[in-house]
PDB file of N, CA and C in Angstrom:
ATOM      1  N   UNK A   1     249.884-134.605-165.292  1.00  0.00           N
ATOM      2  CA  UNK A   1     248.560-134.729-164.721  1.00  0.00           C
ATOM      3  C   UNK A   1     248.023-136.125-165.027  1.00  0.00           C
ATOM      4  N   UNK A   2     247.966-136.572-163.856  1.00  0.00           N
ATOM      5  CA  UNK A   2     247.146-138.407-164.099  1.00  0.00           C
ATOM      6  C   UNK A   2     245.570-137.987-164.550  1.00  0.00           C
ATOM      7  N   UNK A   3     244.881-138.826-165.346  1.00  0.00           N
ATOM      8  CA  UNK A   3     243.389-138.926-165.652  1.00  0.00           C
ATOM      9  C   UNK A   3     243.416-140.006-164.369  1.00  0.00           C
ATOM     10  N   UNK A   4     242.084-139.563-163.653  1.00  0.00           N
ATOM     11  CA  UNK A   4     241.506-140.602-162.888  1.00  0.00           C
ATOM     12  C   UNK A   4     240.467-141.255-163.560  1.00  0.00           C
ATOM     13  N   UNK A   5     239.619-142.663-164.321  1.00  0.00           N
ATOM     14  CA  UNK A   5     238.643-142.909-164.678  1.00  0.00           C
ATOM     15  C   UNK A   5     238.452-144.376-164.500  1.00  0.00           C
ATOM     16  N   UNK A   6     237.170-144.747-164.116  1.00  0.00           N
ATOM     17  CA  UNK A   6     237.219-146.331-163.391  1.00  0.00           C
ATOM     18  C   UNK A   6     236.170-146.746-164.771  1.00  0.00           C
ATOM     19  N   UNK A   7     236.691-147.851-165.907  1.00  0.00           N
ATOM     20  CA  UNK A   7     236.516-148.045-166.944  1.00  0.00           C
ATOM     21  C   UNK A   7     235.162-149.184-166.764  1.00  0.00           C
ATOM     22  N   UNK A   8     234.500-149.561-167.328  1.00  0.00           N
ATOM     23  CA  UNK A   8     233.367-150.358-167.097  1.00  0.00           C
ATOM     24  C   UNK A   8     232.325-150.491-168.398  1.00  0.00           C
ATOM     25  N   UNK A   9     231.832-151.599-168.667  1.00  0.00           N
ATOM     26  CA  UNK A   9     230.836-151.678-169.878  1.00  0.00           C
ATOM     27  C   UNK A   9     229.833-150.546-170.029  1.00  0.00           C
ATOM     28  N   UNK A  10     229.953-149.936-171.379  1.00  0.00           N
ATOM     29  CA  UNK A  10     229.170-148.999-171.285  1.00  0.00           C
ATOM     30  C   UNK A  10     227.633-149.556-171.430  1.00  0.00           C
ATOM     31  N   UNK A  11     226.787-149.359-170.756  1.00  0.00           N
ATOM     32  CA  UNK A  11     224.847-149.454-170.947  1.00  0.00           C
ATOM     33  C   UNK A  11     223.912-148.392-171.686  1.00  0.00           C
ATOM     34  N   UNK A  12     224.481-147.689-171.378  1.00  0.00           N
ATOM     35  CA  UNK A  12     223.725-146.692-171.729  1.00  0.00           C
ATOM     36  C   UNK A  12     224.196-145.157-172.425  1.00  0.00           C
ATOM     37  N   UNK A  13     223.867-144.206-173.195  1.00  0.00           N
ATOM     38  CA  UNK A  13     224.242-143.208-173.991  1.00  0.00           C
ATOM     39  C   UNK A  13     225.145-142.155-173.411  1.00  0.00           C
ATOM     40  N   UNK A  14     224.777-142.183-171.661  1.00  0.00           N
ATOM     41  CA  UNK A  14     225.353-140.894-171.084  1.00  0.00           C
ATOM     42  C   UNK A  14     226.674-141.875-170.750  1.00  0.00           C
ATOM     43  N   UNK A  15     226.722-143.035-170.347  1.00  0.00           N
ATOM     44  CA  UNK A  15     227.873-143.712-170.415  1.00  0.00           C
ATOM     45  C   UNK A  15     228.956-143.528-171.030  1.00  0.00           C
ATOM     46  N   UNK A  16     228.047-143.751-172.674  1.00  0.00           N
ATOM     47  CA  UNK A  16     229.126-143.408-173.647  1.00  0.00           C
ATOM     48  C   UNK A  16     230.011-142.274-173.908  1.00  0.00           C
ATOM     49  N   UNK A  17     228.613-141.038-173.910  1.00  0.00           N
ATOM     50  CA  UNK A  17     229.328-139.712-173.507  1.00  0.00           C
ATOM     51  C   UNK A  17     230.326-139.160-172.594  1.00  0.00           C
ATOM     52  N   UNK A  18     230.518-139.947-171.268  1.00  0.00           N
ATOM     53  CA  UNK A  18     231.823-139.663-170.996  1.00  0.00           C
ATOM     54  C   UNK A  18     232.875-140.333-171.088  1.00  0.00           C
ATOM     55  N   UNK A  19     232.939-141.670-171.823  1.00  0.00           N
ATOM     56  CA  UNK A  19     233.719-142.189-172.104  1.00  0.00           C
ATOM     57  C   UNK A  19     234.578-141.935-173.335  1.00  0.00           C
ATOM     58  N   UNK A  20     233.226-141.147-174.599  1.00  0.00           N
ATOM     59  CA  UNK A  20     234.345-140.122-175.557  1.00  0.00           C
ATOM     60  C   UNK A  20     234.668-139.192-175.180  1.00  0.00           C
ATOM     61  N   UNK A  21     233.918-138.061-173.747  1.00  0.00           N
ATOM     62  CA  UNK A  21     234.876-137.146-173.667  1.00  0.00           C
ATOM     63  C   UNK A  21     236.233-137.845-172.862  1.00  0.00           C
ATOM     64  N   UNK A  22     236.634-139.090-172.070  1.00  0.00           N
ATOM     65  CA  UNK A  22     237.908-139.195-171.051  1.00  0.00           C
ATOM     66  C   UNK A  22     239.088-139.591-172.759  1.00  0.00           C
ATOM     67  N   UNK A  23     238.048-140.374-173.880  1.00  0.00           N
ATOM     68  CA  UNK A  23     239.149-140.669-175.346  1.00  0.00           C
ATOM     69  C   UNK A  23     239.410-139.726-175.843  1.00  0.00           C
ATOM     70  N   UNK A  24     238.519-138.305-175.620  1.00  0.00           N
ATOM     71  CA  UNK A  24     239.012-137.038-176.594  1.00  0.00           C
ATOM     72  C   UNK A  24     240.388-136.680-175.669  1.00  0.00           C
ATOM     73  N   UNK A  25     239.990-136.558-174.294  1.00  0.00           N
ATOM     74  CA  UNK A  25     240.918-135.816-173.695  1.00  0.00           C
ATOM     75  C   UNK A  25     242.511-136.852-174.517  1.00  0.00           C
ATOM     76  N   UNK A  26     242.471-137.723-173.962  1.00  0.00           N
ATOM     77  CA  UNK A  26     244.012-138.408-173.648  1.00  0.00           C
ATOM     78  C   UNK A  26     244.337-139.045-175.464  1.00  0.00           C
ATOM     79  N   UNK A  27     243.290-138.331-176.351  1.00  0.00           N
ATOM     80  CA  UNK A  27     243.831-138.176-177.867  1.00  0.00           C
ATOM     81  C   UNK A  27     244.491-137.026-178.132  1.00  0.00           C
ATOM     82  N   UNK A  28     244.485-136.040-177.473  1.00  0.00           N
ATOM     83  CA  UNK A  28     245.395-134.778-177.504  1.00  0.00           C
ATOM     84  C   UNK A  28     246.530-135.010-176.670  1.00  0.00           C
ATOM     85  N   UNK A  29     246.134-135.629-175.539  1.00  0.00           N
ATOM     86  CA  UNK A  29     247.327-135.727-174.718  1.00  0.00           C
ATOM     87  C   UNK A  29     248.903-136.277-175.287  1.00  0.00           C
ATOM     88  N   UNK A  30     249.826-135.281-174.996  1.00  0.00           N
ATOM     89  CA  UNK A  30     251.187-135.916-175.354  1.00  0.00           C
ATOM     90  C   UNK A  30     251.517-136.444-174.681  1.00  0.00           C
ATOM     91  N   UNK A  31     252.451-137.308-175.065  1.00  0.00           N
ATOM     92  CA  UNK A  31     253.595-138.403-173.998  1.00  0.00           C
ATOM     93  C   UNK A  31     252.581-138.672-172.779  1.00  0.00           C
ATOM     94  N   UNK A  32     251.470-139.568-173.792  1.00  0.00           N
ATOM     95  CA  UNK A  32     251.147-140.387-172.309  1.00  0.00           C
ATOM     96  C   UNK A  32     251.769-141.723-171.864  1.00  0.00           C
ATOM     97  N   UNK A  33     250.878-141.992-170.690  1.00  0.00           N
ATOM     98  CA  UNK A  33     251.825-142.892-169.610  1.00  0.00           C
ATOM     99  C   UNK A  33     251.643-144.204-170.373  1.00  0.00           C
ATOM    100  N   UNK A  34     251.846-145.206-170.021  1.00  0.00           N
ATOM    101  CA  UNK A  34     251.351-146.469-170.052  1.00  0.00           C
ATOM    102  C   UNK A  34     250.174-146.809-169.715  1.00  0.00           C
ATOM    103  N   UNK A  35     249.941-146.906-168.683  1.00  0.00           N
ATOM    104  CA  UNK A  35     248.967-146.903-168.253  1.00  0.00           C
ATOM    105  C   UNK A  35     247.298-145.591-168.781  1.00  0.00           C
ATOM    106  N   UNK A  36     247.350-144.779-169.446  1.00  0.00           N
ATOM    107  CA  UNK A  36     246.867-144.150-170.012  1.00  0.00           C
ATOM    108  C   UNK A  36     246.450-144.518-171.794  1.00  0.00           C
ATOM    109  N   UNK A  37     247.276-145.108-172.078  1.00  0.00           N
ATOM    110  CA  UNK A  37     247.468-145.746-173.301  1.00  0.00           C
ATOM    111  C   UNK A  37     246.701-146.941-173.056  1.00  0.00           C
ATOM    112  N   UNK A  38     247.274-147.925-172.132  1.00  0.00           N
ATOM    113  CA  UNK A  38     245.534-149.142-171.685  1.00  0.00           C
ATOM    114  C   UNK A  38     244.453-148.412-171.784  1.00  0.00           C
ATOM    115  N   UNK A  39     244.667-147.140-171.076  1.00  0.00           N
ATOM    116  CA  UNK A  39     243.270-147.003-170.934  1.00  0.00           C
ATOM    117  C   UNK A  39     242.374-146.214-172.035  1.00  0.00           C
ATOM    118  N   UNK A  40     243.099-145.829-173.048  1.00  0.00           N
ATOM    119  CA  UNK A  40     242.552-145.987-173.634  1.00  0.00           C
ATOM    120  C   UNK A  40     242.325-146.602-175.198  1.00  0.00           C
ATOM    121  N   UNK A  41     242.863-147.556-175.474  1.00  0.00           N
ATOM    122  CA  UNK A  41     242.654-148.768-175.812  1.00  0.00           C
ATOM    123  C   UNK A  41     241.531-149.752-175.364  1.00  0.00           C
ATOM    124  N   UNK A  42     241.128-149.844-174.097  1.00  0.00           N
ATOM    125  CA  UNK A  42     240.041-150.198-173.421  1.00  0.00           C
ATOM    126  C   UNK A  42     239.221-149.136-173.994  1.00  0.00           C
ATOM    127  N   UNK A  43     238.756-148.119-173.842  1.00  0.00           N
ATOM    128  CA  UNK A  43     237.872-147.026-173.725  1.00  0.00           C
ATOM    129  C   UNK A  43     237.290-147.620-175.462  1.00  0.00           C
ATOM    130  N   UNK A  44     238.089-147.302-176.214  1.00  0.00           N
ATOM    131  CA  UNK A  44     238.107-147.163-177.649  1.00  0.00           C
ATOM    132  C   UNK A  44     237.544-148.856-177.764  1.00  0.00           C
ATOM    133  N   UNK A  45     237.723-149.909-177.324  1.00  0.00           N
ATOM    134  CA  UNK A  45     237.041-151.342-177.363  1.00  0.00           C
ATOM    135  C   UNK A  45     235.802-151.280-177.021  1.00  0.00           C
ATOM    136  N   UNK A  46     235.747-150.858-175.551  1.00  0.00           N
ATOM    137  CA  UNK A  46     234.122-150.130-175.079  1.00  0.00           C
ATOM    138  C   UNK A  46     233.084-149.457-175.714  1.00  0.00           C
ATOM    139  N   UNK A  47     233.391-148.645-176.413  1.00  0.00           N
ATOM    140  CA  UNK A  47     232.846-147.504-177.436  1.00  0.00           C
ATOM    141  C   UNK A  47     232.510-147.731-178.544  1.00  0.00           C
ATOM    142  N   UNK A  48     233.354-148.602-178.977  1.00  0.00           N
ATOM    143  CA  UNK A  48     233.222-149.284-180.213  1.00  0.00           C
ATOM    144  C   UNK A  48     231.868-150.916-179.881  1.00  0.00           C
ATOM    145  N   UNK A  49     232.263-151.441-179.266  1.00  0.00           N
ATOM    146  CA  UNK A  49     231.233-152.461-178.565  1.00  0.00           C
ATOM    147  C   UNK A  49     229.656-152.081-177.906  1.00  0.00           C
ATOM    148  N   UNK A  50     229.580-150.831-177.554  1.00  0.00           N
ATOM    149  CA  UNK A  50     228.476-150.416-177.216  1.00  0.00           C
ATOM    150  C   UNK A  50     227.706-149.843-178.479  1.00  0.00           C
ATOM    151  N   UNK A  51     228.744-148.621-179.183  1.00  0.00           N
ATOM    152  CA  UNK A  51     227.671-148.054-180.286  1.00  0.00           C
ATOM    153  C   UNK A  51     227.474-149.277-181.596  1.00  0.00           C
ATOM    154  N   UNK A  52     228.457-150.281-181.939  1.00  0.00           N
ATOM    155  CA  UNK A  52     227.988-151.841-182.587  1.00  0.00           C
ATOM    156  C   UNK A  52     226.669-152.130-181.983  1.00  0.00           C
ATOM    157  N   UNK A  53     226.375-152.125-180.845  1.00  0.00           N
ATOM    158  CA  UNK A  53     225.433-152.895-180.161  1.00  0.00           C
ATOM    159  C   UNK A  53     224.207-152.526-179.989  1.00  0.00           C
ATOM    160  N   UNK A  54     224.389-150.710-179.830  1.00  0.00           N
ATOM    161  CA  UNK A  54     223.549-149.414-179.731  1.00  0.00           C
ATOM    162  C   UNK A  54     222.848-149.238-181.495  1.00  0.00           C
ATOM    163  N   UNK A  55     223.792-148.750-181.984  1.00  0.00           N
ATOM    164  CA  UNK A  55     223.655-148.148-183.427  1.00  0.00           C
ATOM    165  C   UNK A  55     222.980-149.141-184.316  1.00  0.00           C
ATOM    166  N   UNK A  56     223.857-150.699-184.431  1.00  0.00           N
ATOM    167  CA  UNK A  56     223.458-151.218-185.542  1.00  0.00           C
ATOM    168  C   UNK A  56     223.400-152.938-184.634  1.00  0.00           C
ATOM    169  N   UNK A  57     222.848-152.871-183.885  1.00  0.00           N
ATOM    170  CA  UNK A  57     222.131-154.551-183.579  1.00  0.00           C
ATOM    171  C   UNK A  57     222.329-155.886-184.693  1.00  0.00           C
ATOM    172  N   UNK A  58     223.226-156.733-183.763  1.00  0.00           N
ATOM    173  CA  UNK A  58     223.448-157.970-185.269  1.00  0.00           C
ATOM    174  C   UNK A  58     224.817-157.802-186.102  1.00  0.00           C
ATOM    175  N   UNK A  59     225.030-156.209-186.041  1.00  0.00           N
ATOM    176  CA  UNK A  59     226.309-156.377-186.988  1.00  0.00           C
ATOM    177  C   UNK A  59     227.701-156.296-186.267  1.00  0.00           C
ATOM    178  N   UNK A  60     228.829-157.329-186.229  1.00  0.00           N
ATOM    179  CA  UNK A  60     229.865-157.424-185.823  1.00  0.00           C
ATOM    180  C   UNK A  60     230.751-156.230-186.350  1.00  0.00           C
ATOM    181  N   UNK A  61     232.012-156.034-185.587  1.00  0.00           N
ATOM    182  CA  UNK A  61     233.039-155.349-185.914  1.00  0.00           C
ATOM    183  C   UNK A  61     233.773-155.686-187.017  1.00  0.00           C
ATOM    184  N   UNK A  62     234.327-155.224-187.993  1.00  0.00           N
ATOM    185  CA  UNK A  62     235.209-156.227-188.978  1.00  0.00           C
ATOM    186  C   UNK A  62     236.433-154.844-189.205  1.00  0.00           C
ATOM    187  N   UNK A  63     237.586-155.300-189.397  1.00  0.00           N
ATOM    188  CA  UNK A  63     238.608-154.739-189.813  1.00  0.00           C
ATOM    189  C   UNK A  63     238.430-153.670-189.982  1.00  0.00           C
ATOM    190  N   UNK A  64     237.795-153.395-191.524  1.00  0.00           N
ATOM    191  CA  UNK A  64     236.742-152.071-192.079  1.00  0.00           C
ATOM    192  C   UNK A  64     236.432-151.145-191.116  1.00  0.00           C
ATOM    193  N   UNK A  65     235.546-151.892-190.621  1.00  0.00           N
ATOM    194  CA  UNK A  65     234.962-150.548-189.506  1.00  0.00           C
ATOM    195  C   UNK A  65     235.583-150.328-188.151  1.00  0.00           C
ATOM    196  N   UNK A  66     236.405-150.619-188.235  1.00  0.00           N
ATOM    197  CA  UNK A  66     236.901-150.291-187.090  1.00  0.00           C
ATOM    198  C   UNK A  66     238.203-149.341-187.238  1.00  0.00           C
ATOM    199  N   UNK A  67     239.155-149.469-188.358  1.00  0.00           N
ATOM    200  CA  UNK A  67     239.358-148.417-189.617  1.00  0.00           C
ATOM    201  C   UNK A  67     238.812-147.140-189.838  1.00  0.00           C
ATOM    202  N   UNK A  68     237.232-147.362-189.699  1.00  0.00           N
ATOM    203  CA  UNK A  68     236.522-146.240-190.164  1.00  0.00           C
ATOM    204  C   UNK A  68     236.642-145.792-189.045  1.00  0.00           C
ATOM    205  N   UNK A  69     236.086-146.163-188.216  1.00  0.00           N
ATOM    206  CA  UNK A  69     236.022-145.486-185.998  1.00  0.00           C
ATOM    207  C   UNK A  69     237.349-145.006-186.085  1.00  0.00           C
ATOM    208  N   UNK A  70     238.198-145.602-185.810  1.00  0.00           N
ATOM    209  CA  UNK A  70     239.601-144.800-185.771  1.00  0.00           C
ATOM    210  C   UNK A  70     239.740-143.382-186.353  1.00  0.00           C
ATOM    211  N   UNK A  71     239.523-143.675-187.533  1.00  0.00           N
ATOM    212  CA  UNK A  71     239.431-142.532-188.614  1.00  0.00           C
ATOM    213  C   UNK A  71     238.530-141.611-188.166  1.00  0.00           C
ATOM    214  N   UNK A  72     237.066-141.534-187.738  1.00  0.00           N
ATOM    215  CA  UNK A  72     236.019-141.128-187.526  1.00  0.00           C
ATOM    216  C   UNK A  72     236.336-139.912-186.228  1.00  0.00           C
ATOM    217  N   UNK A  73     236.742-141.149-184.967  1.00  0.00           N
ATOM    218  CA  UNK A  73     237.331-140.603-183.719  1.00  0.00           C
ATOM    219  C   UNK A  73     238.370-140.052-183.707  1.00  0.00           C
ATOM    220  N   UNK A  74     238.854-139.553-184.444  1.00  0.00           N
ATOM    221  CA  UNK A  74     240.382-138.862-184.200  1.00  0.00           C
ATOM    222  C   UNK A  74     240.567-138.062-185.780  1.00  0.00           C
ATOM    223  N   UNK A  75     239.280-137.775-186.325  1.00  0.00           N
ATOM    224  CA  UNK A  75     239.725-136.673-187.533  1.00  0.00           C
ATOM    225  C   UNK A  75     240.552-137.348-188.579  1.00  0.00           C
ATOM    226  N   UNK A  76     240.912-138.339-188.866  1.00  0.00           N
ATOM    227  CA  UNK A  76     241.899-138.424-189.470  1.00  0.00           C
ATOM    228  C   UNK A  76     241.109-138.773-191.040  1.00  0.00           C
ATOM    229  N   UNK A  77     241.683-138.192-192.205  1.00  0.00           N
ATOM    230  CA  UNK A  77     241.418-138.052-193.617  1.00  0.00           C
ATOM    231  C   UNK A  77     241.884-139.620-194.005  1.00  0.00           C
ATOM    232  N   UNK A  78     241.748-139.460-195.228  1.00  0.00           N
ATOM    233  CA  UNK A  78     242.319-140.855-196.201  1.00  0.00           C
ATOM    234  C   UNK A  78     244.041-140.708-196.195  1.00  0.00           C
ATOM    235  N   UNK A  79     244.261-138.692-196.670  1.00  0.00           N
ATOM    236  CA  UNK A  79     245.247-138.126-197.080  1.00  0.00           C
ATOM    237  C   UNK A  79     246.260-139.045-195.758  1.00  0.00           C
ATOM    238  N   UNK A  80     245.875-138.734-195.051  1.00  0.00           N
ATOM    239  CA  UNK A  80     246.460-138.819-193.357  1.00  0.00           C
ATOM    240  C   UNK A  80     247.288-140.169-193.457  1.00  0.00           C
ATOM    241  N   UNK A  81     246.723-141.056-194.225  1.00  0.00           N
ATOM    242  CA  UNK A  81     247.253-142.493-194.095  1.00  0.00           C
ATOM    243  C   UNK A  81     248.057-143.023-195.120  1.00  0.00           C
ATOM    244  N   UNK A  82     248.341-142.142-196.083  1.00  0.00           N
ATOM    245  CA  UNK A  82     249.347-142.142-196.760  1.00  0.00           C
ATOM    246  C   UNK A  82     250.393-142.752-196.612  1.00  0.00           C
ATOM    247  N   UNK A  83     251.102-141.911-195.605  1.00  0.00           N
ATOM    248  CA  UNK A  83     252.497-142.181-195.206  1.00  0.00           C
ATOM    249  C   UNK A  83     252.521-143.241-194.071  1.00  0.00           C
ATOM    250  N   UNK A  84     251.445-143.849-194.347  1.00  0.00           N
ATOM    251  CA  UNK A  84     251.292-145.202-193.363  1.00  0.00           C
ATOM    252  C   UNK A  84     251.094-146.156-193.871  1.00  0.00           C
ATOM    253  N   UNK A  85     250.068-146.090-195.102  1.00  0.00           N
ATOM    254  CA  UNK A  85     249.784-147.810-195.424  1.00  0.00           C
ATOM    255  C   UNK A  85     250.366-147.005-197.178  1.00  0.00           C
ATOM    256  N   UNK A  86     250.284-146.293-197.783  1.00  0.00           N
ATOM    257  CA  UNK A  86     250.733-145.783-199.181  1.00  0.00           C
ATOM    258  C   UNK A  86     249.012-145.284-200.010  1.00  0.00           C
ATOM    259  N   UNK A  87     249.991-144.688-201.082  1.00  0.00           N
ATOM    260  CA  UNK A  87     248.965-143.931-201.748  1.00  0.00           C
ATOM    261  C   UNK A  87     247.838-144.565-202.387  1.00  0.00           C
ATOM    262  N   UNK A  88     248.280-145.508-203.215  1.00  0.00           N
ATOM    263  CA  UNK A  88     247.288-146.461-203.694  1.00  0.00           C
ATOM    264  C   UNK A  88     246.729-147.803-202.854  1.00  0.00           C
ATOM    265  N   UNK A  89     247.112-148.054-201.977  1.00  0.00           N
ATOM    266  CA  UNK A  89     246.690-149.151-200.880  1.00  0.00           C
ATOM    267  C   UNK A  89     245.485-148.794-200.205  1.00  0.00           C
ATOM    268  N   UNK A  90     245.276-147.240-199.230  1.00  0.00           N
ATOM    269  CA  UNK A  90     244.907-146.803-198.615  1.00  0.00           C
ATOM    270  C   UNK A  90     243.024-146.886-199.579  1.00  0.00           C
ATOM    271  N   UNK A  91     243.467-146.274-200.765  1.00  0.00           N
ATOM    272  CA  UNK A  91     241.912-145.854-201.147  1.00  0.00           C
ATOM    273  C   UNK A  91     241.014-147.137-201.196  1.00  0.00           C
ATOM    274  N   UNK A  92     241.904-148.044-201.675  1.00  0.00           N
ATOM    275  CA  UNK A  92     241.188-149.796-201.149  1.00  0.00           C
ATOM    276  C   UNK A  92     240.282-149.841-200.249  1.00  0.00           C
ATOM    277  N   UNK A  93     241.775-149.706-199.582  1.00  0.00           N
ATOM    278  CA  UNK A  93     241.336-150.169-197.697  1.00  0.00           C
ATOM    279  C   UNK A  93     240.101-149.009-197.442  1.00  0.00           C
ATOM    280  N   UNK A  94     239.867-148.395-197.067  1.00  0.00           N
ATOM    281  CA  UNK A  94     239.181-146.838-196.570  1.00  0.00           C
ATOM    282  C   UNK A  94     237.636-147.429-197.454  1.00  0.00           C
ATOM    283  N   UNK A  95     238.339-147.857-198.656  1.00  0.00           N
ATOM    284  CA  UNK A  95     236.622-147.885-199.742  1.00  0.00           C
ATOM    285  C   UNK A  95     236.087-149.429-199.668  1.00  0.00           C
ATOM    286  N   UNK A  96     236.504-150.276-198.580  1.00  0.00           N
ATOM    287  CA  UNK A  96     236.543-152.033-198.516  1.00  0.00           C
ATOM    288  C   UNK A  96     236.852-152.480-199.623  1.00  0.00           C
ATOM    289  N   UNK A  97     237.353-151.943-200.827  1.00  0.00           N
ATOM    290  CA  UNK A  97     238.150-153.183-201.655  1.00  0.00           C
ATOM    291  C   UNK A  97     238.621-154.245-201.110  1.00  0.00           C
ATOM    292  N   UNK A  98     239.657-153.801-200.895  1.00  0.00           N
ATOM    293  CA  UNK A  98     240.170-154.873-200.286  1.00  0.00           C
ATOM    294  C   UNK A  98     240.793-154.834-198.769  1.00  0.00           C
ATOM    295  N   UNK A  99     241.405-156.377-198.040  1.00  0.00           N
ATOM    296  CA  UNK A  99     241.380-156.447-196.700  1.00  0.00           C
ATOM    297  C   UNK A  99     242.670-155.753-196.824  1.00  0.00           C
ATOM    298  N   UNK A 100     242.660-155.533-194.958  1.00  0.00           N
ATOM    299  CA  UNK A 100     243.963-155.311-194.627  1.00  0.00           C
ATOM    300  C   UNK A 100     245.412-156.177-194.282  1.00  0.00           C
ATOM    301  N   UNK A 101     246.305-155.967-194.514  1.00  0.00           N
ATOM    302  CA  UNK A 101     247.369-157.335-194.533  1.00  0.00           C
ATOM    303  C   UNK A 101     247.908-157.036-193.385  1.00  0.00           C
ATOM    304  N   UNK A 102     248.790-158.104-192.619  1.00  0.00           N
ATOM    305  CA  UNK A 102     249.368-158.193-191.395  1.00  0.00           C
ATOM    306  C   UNK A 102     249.843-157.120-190.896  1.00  0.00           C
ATOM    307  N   UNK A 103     250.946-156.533-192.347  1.00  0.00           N
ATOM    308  CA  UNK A 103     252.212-155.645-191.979  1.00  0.00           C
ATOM    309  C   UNK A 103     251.194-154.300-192.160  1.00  0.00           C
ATOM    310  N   UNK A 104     249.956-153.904-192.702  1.00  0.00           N
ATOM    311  CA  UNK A 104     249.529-152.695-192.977  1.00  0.00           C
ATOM    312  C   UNK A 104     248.424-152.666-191.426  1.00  0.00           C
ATOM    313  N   UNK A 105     248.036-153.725-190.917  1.00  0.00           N
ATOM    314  CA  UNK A 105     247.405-153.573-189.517  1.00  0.00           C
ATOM    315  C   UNK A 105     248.709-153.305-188.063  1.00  0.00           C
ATOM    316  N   UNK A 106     249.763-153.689-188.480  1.00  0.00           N
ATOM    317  CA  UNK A 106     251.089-153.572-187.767  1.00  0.00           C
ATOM    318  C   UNK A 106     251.305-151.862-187.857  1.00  0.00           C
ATOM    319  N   UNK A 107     250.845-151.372-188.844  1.00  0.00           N
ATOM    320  CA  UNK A 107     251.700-149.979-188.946  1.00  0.00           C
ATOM    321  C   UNK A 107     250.300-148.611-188.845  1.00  0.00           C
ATOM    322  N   UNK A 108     248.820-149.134-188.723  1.00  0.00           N
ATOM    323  CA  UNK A 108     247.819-149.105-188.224  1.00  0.00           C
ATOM    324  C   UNK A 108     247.630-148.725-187.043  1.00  0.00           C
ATOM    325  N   UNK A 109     247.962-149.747-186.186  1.00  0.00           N
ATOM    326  CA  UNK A 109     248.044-150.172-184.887  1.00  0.00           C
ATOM    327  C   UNK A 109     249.622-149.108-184.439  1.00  0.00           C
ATOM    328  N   UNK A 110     250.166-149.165-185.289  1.00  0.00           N
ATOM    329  CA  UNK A 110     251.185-148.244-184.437  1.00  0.00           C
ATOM    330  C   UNK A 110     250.756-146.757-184.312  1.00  0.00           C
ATOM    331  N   UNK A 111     249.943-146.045-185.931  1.00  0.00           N
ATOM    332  CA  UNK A 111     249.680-144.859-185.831  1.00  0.00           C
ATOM    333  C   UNK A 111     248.441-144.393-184.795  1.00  0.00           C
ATOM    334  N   UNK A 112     247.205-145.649-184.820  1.00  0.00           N
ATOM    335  CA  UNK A 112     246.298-145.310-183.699  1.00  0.00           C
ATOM    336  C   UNK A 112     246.543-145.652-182.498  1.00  0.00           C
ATOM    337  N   UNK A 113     247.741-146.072-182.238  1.00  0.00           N
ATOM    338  CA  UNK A 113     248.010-146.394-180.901  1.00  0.00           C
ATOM    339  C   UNK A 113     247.282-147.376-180.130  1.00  0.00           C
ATOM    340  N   UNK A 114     246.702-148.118-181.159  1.00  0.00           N
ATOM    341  CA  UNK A 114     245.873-149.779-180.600  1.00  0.00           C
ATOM    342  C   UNK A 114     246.609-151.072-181.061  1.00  0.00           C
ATOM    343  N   UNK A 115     245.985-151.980-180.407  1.00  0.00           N
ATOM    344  CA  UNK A 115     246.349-153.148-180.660  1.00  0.00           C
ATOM    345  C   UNK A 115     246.279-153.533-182.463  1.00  0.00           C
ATOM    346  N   UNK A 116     247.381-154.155-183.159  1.00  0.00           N
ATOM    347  CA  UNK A 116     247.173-154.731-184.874  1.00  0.00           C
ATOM    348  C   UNK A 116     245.961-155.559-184.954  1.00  0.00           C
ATOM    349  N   UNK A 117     245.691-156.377-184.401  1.00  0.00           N
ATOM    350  CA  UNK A 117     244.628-157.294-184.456  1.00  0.00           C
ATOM    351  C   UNK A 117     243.433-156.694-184.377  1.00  0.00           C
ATOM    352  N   UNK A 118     243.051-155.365-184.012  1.00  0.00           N
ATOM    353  CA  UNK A 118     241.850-154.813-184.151  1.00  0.00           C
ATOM    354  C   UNK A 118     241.527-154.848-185.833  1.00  0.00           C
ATOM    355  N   UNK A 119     242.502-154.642-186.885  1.00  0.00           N
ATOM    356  CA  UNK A 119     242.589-154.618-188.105  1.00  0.00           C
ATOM    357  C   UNK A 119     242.663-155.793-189.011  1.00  0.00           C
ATOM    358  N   UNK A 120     242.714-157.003-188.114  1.00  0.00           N
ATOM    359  CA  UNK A 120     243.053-158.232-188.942  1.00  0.00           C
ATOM    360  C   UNK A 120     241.751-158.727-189.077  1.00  0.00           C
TER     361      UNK A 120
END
């Protein structure tokens, strides 16, 4: 089943609202397409750029929080990232100790299915 959705800056709240329900859908979705995966990667840039803009006026995206959104949008625990960035790395990262490194935004980016550089 293709998602049909014509992607665009979100303005406004009801905007947003269907733009997390088209990211909830195709976050359950298995074996999506390529093209589904842009899209939502876009969606998740959008969402993230509007409620920055909406929520908290002035404050940029940084590594951190965008970490946290990931985490936030898709359920995922501290536990969860374990077997991704390691046991003692993770509580750092998650608590802003400290930044994230190339190879731990590389393996990031592979589990949320976004671009690494969202994390750098």
């Amino acid at each position: 089943m293709t998602l049909t959705f014509d992607p665009r800056i979100i303005r406004n709240e009801e905007e947003n609202e269907k733009a997390l329900a088209v990211v909830e859908e195709l976050m359950h979705r298995r074996d999506r397409s390529l093209e589904e995966n842009e899209l939502y990667d876009l969606l998740i840039t959008l969402i993230e750029k509007f409620e920055q803009e909406y929520y908290s006026p002035g404050k940029a995206s940084t590594p951190h929080s965008m970490l946290l959104f990931f985490m936030e949008q898709q359920d995922i625990q501290e536990s969860d990232l374990i077997d991704v960035i390691g046991y003692n790395d993770i509580s750092e990262i998650v608590d802003g100790k400290r930044e994230i490194t190339r190879e731990e935004a590389k393996a990031l980016g592979q589990f949320f299915h976004v671009d690494p550089s969202l994390f750098i």
